[in-house]
C-alpha atoms as a PDB file:
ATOM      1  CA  UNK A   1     -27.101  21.959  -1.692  1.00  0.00           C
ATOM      2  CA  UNK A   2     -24.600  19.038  -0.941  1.00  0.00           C
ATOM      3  CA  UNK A   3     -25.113  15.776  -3.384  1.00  0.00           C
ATOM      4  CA  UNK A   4     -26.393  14.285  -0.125  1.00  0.00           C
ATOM      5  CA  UNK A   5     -29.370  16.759  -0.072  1.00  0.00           C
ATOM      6  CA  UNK A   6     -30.112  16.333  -3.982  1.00  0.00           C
ATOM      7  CA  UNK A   7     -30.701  12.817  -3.298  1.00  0.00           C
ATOM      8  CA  UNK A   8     -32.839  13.147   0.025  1.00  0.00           C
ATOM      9  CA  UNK A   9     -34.737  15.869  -2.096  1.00  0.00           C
ATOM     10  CA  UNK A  10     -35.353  13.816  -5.458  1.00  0.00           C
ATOM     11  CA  UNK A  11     -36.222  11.006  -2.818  1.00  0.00           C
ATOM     12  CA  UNK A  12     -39.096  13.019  -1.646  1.00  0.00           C
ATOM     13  CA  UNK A  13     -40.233  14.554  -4.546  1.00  0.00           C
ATOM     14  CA  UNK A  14     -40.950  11.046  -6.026  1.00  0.00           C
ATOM     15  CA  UNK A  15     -42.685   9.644  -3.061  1.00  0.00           C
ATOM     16  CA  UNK A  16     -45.191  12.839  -2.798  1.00  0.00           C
ATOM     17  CA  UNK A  17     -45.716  12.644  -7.126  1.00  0.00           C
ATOM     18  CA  UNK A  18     -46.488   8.604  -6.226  1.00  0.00           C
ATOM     19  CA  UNK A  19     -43.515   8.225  -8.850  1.00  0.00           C
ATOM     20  CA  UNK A  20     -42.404   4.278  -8.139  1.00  0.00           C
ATOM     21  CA  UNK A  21     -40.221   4.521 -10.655  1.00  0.00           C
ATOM     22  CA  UNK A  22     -38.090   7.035  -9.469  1.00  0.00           C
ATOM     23  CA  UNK A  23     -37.861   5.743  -6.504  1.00  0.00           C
ATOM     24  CA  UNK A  24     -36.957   1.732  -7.769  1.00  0.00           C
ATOM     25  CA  UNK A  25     -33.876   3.336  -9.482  1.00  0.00           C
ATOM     26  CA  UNK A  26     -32.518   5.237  -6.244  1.00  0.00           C
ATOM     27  CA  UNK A  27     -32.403   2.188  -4.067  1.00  0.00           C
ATOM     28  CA  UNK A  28     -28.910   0.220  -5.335  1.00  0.00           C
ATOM     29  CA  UNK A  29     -29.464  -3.512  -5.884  1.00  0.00           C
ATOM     30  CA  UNK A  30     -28.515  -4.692  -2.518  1.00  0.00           C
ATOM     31  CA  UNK A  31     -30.004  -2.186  -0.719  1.00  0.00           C
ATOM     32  CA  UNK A  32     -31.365  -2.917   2.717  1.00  0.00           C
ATOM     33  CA  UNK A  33     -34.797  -0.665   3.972  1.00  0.00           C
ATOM     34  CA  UNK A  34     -36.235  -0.821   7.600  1.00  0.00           C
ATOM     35  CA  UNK A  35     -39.594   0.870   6.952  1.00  0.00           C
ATOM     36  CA  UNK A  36     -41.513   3.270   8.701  1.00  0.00           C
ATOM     37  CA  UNK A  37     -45.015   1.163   7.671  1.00  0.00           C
ATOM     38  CA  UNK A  38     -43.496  -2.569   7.898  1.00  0.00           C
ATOM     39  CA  UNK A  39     -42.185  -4.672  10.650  1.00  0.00           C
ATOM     40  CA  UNK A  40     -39.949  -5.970   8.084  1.00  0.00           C
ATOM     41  CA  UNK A  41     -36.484  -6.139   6.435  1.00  0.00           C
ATOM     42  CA  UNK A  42     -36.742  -5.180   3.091  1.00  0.00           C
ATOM     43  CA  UNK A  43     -33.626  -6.576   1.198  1.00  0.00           C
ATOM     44  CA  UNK A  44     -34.676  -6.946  -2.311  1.00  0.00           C
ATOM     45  CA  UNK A  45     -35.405  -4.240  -4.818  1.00  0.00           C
ATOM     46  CA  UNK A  46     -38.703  -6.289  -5.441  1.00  0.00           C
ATOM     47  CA  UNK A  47     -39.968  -5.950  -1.557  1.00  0.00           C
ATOM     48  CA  UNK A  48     -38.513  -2.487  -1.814  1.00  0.00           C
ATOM     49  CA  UNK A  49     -41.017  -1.633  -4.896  1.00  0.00           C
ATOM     50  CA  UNK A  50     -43.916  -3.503  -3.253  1.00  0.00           C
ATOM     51  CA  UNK A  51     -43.357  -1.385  -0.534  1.00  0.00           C
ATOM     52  CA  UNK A  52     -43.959   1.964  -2.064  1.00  0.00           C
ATOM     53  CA  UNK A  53     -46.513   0.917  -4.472  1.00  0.00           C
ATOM     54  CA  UNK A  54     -48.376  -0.137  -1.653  1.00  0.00           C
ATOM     55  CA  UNK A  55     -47.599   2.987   0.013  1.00  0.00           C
ATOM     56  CA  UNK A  56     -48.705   4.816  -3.067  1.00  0.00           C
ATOM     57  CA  UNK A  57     -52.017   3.463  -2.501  1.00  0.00           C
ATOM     58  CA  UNK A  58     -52.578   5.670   0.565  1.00  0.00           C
ATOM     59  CA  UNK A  59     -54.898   8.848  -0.185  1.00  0.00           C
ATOM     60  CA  UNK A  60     -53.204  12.148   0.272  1.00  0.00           C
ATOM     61  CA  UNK A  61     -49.982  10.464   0.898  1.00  0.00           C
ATOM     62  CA  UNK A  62     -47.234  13.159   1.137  1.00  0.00           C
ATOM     63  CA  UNK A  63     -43.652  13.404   3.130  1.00  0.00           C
ATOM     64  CA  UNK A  64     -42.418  17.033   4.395  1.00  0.00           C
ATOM     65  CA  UNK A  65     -39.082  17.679   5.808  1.00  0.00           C
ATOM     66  CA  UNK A  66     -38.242  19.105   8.952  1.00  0.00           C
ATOM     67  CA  UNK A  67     -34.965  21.023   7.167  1.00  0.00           C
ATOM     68  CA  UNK A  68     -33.957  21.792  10.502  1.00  0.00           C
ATOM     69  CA  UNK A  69     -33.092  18.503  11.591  1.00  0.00           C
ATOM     70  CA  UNK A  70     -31.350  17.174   8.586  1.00  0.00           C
ATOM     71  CA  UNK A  71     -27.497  16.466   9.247  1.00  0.00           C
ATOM     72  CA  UNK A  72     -25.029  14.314   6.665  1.00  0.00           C
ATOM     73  CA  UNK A  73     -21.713  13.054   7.905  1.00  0.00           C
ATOM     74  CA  UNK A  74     -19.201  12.437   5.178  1.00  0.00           C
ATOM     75  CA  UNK A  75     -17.600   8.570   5.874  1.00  0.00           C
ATOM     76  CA  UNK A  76     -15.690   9.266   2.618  1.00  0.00           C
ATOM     77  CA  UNK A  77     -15.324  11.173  -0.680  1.00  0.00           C
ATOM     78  CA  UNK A  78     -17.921   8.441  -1.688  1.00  0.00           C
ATOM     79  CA  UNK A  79     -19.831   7.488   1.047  1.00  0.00           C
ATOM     80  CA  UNK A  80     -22.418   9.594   2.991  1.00  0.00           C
ATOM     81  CA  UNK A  81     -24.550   9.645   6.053  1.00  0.00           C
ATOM     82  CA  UNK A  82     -27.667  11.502   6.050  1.00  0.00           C
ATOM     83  CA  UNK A  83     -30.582  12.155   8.993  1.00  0.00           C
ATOM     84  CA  UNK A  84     -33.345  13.869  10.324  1.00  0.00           C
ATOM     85  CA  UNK A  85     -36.403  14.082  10.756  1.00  0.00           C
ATOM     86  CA  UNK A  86     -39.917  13.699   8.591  1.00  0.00           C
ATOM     87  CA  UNK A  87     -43.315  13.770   8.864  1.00  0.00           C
ATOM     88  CA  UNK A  88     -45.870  11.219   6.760  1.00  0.00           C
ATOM     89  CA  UNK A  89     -49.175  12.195   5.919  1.00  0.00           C
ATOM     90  CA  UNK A  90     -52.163  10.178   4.518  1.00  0.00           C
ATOM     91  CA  UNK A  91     -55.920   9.166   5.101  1.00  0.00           C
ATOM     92  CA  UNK A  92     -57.164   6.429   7.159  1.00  0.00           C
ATOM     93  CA  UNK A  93     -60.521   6.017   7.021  1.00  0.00           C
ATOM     94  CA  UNK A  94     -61.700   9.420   5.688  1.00  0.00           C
ATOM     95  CA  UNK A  95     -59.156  11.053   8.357  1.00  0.00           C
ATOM     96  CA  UNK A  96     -55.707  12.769   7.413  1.00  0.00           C
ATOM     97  CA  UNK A  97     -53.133  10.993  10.200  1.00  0.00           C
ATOM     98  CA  UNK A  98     -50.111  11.987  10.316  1.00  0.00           C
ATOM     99  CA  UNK A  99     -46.578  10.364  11.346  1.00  0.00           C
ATOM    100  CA  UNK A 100     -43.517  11.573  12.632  1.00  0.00           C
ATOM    101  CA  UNK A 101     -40.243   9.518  11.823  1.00  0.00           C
ATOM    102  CA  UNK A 102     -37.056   9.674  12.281  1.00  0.00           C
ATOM    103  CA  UNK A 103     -34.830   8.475   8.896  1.00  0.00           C
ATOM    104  CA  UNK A 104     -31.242   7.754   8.366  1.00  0.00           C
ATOM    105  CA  UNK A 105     -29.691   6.871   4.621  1.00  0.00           C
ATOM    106  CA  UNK A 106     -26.605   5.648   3.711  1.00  0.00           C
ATOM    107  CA  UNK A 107     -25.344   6.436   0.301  1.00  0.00           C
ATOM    108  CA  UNK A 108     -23.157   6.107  -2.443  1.00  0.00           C
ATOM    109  CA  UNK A 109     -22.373   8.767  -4.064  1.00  0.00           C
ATOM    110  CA  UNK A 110     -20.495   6.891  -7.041  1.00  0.00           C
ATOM    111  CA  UNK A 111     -23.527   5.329  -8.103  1.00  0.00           C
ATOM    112  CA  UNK A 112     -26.737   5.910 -10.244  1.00  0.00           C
ATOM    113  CA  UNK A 113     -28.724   3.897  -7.610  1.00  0.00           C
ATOM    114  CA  UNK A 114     -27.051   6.077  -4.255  1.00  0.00           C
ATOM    115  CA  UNK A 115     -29.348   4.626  -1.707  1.00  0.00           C
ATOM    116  CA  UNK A 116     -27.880   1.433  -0.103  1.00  0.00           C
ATOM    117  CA  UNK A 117     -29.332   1.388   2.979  1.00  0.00           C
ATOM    118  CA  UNK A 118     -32.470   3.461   4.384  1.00  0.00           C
ATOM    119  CA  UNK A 119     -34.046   3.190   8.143  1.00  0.00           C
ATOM    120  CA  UNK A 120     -37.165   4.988   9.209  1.00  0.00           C
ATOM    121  CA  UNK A 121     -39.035   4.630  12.435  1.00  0.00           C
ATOM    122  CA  UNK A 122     -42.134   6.630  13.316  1.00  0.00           C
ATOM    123  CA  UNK A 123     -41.343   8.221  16.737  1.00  0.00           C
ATOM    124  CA  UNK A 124     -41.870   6.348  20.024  1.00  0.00           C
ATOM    125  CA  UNK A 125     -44.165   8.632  22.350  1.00  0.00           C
ATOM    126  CA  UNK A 126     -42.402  10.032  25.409  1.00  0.00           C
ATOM    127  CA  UNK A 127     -43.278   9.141  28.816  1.00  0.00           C
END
């Protein structure tokens, strides 16, 4: 498993154990996230933690992979592209929904805090 992966992995291991902390510490300070649940830019590591904790809220929230659709593109030794493809799960009103969504991270794999920027959009029905 590529550094990449590890990261993507830990990533949803914290969101599906609700653990907020975990996640604070792999967003870097200036990192930028285009949520799935928001129509905004989140730019601050404060938004960023609002965002998951109220994510957190969510009954039976959990994230699963589709491992097949996961690709990273090395930029450099230190910086790394990675994709794919998830699907979000929680209740709404007594009823488990559930979201596809596309994600895309950019990270650096110098740092403690590797996630510097992180875009996920649920996926636009086809016509």
């Amino acid at each position: 498993m590529t550094r990449s992966e590890k990261i993507l992995q830990t990533w949803l291991q914290a969101v599906n154990n609700g653990d907020i902390e975990k996640l604070k510490f792999l967003y870097g300070e200036k990192a930028i996230l285009i949520p799935t649940f928001s129509n905004k830019l989140l730019d601050t590591p404060e938004k960023i933690l609002d965002y998951f904790l109220q994510l957190s809220s969510r009954e039976n929230l959990k994230v699963t992979l589709h491992e097949k659709t996961v690709r990273t593109q090395a930029i450099s030794d230190r910086f790394n592209a990675i994709s794919g493809i998830y699907k979000w799960q929680f209740l709404v009103e007594d009823e488990q929904l559930s979201f596809e969504a596309r994600f895309s991270y950019m990270l650096d794999l110098d740092s403690e805090r590797p996630i510097i920027h992180h875009h996920s959009s649920q996926i636009p029905r086809v016509i």
